[in-house]
C-alpha atoms as a PDB file:
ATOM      1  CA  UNK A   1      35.658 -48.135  66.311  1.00  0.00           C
ATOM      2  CA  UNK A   2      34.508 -51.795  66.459  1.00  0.00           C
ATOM      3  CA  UNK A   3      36.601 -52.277  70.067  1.00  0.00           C
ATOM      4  CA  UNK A   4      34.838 -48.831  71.482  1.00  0.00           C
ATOM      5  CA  UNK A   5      31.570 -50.239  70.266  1.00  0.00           C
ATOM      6  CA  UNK A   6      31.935 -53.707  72.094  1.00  0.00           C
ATOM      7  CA  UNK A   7      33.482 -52.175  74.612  1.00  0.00           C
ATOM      8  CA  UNK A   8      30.165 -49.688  75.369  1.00  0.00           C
ATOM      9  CA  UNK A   9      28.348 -53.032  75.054  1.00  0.00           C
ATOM     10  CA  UNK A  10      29.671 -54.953  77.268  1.00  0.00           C
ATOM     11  CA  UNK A  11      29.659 -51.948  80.030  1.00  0.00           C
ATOM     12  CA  UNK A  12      25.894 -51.625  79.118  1.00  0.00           C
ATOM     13  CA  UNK A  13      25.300 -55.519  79.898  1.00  0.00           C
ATOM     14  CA  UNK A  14      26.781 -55.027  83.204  1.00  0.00           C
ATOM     15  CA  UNK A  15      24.436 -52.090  83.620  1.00  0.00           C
ATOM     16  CA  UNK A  16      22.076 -51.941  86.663  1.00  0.00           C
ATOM     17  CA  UNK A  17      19.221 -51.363  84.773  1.00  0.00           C
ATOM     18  CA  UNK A  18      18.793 -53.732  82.779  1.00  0.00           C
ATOM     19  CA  UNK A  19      15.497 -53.478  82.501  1.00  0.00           C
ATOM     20  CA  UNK A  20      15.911 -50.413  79.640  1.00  0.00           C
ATOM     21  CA  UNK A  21      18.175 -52.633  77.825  1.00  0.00           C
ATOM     22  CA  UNK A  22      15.276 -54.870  77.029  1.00  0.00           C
ATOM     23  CA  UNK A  23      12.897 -52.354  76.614  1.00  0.00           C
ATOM     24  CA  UNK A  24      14.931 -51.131  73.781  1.00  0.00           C
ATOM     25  CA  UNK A  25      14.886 -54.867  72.068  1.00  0.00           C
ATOM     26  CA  UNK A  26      11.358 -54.982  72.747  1.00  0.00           C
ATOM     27  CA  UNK A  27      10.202 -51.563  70.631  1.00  0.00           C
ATOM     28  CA  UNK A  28      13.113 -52.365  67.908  1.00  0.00           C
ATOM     29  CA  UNK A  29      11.274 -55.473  67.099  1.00  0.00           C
ATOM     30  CA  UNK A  30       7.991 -53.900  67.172  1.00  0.00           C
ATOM     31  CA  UNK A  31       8.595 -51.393  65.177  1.00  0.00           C
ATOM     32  CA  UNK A  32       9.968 -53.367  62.446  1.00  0.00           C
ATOM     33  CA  UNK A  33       6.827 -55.660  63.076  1.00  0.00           C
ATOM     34  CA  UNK A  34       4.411 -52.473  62.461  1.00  0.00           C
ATOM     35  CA  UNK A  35       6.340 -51.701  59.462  1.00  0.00           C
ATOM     36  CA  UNK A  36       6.665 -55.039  57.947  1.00  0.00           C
ATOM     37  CA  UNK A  37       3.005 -55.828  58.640  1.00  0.00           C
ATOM     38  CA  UNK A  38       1.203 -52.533  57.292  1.00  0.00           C
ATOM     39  CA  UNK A  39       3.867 -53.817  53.957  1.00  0.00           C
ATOM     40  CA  UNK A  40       1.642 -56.804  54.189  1.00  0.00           C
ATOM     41  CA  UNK A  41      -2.055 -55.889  54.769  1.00  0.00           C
ATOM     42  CA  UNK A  42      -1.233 -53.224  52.022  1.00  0.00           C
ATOM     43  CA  UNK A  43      -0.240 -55.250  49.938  1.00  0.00           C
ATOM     44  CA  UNK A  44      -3.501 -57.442  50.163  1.00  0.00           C
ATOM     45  CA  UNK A  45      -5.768 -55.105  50.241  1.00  0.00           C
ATOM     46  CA  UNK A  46      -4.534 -53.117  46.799  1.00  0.00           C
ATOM     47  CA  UNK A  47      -2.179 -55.116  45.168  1.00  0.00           C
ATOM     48  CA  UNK A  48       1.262 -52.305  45.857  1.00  0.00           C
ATOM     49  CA  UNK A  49       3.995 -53.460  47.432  1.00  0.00           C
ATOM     50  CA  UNK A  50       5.142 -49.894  49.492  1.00  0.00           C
ATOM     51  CA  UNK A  51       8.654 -50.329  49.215  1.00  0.00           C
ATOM     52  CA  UNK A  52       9.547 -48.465  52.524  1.00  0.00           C
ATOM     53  CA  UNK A  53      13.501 -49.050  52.327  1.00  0.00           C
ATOM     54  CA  UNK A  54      13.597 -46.002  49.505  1.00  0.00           C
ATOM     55  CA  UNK A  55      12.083 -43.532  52.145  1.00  0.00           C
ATOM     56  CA  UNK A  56      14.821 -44.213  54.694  1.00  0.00           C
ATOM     57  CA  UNK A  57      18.144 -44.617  52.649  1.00  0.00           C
ATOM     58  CA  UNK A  58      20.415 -41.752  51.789  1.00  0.00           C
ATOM     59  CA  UNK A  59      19.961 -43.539  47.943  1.00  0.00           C
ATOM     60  CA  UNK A  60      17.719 -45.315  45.658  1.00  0.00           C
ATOM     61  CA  UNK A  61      17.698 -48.815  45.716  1.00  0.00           C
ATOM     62  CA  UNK A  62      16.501 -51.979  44.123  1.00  0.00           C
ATOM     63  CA  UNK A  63      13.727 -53.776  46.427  1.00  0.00           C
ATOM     64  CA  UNK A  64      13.720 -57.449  45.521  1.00  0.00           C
ATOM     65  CA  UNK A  65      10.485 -58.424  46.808  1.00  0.00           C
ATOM     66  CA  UNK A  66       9.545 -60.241  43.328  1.00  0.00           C
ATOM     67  CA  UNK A  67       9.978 -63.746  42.114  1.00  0.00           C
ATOM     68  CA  UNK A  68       9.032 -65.796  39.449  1.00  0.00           C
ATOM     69  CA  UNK A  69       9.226 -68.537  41.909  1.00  0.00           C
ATOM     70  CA  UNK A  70       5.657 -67.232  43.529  1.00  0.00           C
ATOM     71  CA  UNK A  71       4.248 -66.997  40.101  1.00  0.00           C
ATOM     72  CA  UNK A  72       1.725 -69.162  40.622  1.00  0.00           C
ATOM     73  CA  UNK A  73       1.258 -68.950  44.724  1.00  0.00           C
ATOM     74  CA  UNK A  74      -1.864 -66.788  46.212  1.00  0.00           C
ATOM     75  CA  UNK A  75       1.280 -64.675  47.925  1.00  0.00           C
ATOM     76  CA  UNK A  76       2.982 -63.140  44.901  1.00  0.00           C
ATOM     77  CA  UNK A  77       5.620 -61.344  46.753  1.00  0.00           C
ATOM     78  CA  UNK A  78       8.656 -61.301  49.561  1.00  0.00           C
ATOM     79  CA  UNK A  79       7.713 -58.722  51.836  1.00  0.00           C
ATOM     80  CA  UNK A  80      11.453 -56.651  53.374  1.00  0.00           C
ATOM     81  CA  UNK A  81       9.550 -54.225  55.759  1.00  0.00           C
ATOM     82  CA  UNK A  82      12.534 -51.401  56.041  1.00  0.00           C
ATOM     83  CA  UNK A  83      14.832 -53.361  54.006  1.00  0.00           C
ATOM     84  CA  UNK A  84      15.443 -54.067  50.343  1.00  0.00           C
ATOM     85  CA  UNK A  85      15.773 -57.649  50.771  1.00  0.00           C
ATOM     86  CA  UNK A  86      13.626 -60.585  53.291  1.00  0.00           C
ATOM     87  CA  UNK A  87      17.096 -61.928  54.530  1.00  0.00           C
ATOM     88  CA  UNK A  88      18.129 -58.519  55.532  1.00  0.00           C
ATOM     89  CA  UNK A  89      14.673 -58.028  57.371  1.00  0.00           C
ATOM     90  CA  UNK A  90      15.257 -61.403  59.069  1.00  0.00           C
ATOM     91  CA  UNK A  91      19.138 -61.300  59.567  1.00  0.00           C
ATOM     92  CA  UNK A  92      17.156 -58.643  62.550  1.00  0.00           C
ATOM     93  CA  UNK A  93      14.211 -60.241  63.682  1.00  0.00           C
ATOM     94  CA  UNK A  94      14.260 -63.096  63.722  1.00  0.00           C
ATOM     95  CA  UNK A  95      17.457 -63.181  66.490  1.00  0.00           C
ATOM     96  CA  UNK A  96      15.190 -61.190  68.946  1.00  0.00           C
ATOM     97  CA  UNK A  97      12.560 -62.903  68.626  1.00  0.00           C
ATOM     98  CA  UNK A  98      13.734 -66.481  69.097  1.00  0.00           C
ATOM     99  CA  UNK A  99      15.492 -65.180  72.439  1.00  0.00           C
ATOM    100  CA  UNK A 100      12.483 -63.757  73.913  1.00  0.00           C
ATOM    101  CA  UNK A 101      10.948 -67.120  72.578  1.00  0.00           C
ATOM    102  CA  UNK A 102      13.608 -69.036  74.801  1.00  0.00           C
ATOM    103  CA  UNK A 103      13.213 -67.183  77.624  1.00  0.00           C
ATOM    104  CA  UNK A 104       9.480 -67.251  77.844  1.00  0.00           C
ATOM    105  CA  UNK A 105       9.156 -63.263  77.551  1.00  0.00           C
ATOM    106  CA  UNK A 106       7.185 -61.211  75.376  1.00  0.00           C
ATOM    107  CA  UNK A 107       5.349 -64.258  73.779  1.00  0.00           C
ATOM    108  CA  UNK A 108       3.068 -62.148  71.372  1.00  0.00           C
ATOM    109  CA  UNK A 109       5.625 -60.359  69.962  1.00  0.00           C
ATOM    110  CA  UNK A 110       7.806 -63.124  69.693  1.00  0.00           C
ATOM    111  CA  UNK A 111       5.236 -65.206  67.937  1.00  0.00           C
ATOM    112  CA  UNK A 112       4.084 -62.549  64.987  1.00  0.00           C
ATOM    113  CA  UNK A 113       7.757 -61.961  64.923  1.00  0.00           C
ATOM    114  CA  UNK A 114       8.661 -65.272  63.997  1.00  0.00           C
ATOM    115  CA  UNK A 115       5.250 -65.308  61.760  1.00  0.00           C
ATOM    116  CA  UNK A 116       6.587 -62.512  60.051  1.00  0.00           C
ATOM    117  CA  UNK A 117       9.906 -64.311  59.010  1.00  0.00           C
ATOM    118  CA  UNK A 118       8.028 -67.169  57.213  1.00  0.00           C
ATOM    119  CA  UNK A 119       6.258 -64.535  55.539  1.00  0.00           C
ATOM    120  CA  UNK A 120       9.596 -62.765  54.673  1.00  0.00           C
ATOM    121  CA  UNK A 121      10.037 -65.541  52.055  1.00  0.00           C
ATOM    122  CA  UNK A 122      13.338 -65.702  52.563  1.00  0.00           C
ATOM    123  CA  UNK A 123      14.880 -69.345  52.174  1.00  0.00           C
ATOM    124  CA  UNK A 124      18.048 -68.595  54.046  1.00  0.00           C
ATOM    125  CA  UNK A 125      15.717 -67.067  57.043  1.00  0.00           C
ATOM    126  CA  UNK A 126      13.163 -70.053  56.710  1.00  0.00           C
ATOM    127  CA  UNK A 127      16.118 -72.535  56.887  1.00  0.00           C
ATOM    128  CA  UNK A 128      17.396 -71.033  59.865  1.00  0.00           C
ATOM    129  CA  UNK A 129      14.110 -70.226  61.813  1.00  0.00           C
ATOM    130  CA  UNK A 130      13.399 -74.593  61.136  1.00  0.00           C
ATOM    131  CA  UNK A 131      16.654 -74.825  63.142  1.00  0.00           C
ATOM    132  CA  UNK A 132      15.922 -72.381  65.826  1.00  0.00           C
ATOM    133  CA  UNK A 133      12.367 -73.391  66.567  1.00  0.00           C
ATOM    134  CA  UNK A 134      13.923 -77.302  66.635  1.00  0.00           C
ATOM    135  CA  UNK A 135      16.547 -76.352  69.320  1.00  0.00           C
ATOM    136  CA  UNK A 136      13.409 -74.164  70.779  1.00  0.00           C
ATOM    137  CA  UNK A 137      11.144 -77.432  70.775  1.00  0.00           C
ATOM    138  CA  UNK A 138      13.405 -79.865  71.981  1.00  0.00           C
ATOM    139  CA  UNK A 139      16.271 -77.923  74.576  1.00  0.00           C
ATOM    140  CA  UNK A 140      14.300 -75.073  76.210  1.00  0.00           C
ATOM    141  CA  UNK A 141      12.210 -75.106  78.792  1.00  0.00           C
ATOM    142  CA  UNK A 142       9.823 -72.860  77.291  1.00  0.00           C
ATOM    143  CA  UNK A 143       5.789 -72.764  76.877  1.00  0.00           C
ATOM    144  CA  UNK A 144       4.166 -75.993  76.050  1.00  0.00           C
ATOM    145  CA  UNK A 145       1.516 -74.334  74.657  1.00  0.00           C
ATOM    146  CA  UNK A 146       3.646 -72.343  72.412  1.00  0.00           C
ATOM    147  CA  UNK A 147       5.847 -75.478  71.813  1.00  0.00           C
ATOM    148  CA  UNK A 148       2.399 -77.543  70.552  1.00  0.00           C
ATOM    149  CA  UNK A 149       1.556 -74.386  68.122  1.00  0.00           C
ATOM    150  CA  UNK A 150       5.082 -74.005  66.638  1.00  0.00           C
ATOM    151  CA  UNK A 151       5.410 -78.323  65.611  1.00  0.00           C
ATOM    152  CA  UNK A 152       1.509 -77.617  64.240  1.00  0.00           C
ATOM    153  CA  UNK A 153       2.501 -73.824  62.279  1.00  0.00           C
ATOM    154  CA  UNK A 154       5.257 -76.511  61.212  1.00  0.00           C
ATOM    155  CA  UNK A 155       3.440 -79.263  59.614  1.00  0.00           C
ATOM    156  CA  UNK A 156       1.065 -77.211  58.483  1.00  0.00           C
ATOM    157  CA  UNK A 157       3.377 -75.040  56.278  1.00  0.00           C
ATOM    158  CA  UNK A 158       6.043 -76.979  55.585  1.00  0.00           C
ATOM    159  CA  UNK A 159       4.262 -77.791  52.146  1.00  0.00           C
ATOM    160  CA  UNK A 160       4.166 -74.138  51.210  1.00  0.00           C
ATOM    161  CA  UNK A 161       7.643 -73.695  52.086  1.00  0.00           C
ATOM    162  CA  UNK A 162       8.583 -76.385  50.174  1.00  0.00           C
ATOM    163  CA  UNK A 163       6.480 -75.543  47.293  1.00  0.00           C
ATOM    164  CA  UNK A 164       8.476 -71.833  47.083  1.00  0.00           C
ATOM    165  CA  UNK A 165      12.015 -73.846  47.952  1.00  0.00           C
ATOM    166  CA  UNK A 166      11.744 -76.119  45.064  1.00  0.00           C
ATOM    167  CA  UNK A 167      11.312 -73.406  42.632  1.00  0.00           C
ATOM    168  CA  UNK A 168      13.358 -70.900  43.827  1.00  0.00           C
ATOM    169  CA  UNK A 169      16.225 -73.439  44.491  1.00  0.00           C
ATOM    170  CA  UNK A 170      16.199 -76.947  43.093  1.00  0.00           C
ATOM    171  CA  UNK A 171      13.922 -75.524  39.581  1.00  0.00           C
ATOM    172  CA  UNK A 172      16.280 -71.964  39.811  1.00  0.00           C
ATOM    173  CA  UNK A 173      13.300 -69.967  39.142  1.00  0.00           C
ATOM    174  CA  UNK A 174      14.661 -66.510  39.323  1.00  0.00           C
ATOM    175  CA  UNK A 175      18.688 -67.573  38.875  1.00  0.00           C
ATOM    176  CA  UNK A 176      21.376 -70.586  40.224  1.00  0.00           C
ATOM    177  CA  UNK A 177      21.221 -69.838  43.675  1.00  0.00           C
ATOM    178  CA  UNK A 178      23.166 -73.154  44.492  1.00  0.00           C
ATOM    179  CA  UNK A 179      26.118 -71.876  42.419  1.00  0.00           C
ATOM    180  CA  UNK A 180      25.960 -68.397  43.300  1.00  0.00           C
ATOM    181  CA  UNK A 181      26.688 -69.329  47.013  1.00  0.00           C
ATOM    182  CA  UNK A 182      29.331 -72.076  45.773  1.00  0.00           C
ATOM    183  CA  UNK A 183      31.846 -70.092  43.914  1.00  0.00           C
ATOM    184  CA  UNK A 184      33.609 -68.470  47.158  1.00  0.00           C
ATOM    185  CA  UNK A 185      34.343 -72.450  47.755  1.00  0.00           C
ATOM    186  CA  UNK A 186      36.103 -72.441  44.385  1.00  0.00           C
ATOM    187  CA  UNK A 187      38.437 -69.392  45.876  1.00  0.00           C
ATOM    188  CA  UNK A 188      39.171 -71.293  49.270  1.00  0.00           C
ATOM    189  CA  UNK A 189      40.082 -74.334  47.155  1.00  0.00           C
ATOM    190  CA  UNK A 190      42.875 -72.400  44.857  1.00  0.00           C
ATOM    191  CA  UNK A 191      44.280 -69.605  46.847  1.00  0.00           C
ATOM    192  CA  UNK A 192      47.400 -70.774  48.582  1.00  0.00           C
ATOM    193  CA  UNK A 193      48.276 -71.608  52.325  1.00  0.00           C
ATOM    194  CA  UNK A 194      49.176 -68.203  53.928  1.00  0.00           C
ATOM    195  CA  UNK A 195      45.646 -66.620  52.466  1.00  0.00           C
ATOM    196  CA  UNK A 196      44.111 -69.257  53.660  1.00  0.00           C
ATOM    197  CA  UNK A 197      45.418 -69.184  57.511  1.00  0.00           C
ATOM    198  CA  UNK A 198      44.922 -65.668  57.652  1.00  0.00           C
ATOM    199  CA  UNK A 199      42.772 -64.522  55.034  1.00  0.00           C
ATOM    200  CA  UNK A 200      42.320 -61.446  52.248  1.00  0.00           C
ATOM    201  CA  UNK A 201      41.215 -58.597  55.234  1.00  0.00           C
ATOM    202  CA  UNK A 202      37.404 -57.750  56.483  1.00  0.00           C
ATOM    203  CA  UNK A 203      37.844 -54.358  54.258  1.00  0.00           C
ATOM    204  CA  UNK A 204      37.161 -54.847  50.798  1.00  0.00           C
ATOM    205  CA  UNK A 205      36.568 -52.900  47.942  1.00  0.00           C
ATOM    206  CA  UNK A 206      33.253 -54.224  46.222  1.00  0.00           C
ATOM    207  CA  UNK A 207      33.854 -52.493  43.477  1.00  0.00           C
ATOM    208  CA  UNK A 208      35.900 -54.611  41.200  1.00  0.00           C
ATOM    209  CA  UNK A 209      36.181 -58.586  41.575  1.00  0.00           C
ATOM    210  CA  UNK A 210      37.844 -60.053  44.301  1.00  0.00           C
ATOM    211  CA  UNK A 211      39.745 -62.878  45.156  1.00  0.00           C
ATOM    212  CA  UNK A 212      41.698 -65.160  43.001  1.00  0.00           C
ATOM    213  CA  UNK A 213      38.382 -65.971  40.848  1.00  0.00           C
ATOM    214  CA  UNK A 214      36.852 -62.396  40.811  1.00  0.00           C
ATOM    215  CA  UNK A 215      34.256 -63.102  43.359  1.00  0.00           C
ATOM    216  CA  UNK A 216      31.780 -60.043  44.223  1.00  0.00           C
ATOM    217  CA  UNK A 217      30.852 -59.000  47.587  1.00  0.00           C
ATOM    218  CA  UNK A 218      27.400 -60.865  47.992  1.00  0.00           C
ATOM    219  CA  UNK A 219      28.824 -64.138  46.588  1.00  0.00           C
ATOM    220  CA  UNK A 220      31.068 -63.974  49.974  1.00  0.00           C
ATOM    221  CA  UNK A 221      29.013 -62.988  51.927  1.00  0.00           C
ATOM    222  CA  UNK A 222      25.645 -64.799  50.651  1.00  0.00           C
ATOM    223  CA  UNK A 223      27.292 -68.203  51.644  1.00  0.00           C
ATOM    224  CA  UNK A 224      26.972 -67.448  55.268  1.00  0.00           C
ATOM    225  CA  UNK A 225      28.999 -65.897  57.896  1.00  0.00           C
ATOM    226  CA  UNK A 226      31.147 -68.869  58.355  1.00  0.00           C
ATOM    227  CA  UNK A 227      32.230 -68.835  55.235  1.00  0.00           C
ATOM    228  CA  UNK A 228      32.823 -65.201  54.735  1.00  0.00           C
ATOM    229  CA  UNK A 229      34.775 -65.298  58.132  1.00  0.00           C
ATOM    230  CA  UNK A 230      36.972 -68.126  56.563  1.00  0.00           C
ATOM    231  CA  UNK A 231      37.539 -65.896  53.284  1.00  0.00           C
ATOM    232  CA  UNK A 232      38.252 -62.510  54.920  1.00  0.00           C
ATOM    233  CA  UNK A 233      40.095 -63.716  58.234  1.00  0.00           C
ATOM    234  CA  UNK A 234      41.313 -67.472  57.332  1.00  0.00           C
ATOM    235  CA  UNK A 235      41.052 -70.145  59.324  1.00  0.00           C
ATOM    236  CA  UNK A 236      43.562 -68.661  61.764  1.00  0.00           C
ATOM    237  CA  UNK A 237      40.984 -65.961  62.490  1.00  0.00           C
ATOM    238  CA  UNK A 238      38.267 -67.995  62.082  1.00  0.00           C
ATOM    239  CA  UNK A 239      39.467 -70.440  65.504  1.00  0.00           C
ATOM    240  CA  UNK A 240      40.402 -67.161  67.494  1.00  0.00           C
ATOM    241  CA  UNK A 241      36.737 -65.646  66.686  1.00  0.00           C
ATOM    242  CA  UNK A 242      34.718 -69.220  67.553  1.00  0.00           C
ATOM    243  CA  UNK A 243      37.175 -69.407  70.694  1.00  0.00           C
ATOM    244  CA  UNK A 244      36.394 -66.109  72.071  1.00  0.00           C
ATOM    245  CA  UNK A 245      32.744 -66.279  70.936  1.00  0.00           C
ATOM    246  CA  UNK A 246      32.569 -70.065  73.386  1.00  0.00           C
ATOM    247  CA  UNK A 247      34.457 -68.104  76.245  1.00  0.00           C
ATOM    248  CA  UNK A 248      32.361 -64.665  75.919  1.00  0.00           C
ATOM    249  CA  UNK A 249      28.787 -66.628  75.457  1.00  0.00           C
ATOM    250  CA  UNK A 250      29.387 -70.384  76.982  1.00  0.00           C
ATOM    251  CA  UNK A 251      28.563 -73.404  75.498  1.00  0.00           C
ATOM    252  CA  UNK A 252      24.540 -73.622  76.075  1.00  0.00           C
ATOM    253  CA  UNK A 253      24.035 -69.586  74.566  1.00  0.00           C
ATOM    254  CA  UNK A 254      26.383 -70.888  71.325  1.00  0.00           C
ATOM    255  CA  UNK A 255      24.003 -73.433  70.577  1.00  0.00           C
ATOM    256  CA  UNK A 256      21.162 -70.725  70.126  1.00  0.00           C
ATOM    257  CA  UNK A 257      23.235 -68.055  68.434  1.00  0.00           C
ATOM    258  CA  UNK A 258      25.537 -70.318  66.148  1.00  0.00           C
ATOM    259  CA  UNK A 259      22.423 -71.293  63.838  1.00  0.00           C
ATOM    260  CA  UNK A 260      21.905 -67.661  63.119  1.00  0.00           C
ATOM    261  CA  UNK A 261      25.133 -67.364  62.129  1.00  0.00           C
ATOM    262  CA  UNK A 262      23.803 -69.378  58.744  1.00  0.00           C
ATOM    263  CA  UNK A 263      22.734 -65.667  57.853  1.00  0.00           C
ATOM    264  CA  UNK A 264      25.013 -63.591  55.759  1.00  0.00           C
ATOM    265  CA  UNK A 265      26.255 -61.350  58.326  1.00  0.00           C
ATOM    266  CA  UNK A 266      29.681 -59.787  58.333  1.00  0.00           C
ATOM    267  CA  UNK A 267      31.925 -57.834  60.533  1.00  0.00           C
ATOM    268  CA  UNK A 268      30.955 -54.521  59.114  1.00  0.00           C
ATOM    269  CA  UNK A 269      27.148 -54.612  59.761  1.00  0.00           C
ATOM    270  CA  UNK A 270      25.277 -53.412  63.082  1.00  0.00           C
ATOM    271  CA  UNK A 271      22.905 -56.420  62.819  1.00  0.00           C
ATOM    272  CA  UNK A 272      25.431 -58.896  63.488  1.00  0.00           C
ATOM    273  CA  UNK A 273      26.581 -56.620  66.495  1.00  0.00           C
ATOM    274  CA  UNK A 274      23.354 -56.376  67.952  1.00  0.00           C
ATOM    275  CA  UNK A 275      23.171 -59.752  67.828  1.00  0.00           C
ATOM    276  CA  UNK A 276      25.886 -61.132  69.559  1.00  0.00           C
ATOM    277  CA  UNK A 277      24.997 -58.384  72.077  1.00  0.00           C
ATOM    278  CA  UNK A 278      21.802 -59.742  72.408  1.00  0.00           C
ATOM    279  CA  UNK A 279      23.225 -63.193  73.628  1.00  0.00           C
ATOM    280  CA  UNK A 280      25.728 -61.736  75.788  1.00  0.00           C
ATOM    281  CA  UNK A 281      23.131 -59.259  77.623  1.00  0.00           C
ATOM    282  CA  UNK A 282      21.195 -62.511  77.863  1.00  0.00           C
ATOM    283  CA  UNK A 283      24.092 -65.006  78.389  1.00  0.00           C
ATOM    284  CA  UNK A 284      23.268 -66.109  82.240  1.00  0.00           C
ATOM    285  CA  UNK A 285      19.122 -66.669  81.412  1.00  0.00           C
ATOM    286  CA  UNK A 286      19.675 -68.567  78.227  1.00  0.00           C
ATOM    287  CA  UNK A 287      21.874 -71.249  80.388  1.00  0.00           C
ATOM    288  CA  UNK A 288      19.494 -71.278  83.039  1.00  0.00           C
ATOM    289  CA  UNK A 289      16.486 -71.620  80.357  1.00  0.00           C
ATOM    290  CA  UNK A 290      18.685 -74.497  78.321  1.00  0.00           C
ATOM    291  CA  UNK A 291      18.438 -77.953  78.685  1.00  0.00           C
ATOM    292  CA  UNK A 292      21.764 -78.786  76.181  1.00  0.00           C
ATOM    293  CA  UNK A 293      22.559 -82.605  76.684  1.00  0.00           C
END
């Protein structure tokens, strides 16, 4: 199933008509944007958070949009827009909307999109977005304007940012996030050679503890892909994947897409499909658009 699927998207980037390709980026990221945004201005305007993800899933879930680390901040909550969690929100938004960033298309959307990520509250997504408007700033030959607003959004948040960052992380205001995303690094240390060359398998069963030290899923995962690539395929798999990826997407497209790779996708989720589709449909404009020294 995963070859069919990148095989369809790879015939779809060599489509003729592009143009619906990018049409079909364009309304997924608005429509998250029109979701994620009513989340907010309800929110302000009487105090409920609609948590949207229980109307679309097949089962109830837990929507962590609270945190004791916003306890005492005038925005009391992590909005998720269709999602139960900001990363997961992110882990989708905020890859379409730096590349139509990069390329210069779609500006307005692009812009609340990234807006909406710092809003997300997420500190993987905030972490990552830093990076991505950095390599946006300094390597693409995008809008000066837009360049000028993102360095003064920057300065003039990073307090805030920091503010939630040292609580949530440093002050472990809702719990050790530091050593929940270390303890897969505890398994890679023990396990012996062979797992580590080619790894335990991408299909795991969640339901029990894993590994050698009885990891669960999200403490693999939550570390980012790299590290639950290393984990599930081993470092054997791990080359081969980061070898195909620099043939497939070139050097100058790798240096947008491998930040986002920070995020904790794996090789069962659409997102991180989408997104490496995403690059390759867009493969030939981000190296014309780079300026990688």
């Amino acid at each position: 199933m995963f070859l069919f699927y990148i095989f369809l998207l790879v015939q779809w980037s060599k489509s003729e008509d592009k143009g619906k390709i990018e049409t079909a980026f364009k309304h997924l990221l608005f429509i998250h944007l029109v979701f994620f945004y009513i989340q907010v201005v309800a929110y302000f305007a009487t105090g409920e958070f609609i948590e949207f993800s229980k109307y679309v899933r097949a089962k109830d879930a837990v929507v962590l949009y609270e945190s004791k680390a916003l306890m005492n901040s005038f925005i009391s909550a992590r909005f998720t827009g269709l999602f139960t969690e900001p990363s997961y929100y992110s882990m989708i938004v905020l890859p379409i909307s730096s590349i139509f960033l990069i390329l210069n298309k779609h500006k307005l959307i692009s812009v609340f999109g990234i807006i909406s990520v710092g809003l997300s509250l997420s500190i993987a997504a905030i972490i990552i977005m830093a990076l991505m408007i950095g390599i946006y700033i300094f390597l693409s030959k995008g809008n000066k304007f837009l360049k000028i607003l993102c360095i003064s959004a920057a300065i003039f948040l990073a307090p805030v940012f920091y503010g939630f960052y040292d609580a949530r992380i440093n002050a472990d205001a809702d719990y050790d996030a530091i050593a929940s995303r270390s303890f897969v690094f505890t398994e890679l240390q023990i396990r012996n050679t062979y797992l580590n060359m080619v790894g335990e398998g991408v299909f795991i069963d969640e339901s029990k503890p894993l590994g050698i030290v009885g990891l669960t899923g999200a403490e693999i995962r939550d570390s980012s892909f790299y590290i639950y690539l290393l984990y599930s395929v081993g470092l054997f798999g791990f080359l081969t994947f980061f070898a195909l990826m620099f043939y497939l997407f070139g050097f100058k497209s790798m240096v947008y897409l491998m930040p986002l790779l920070l995020f904790k996708y794996h090789l069962l989720t659409t997102m991180f499909f989408m997104t490496l589709f995403l690059f390759y449909f867009y493969k030939e404009e981000v190296s014309h658009f780079s300026e990688v020294r």
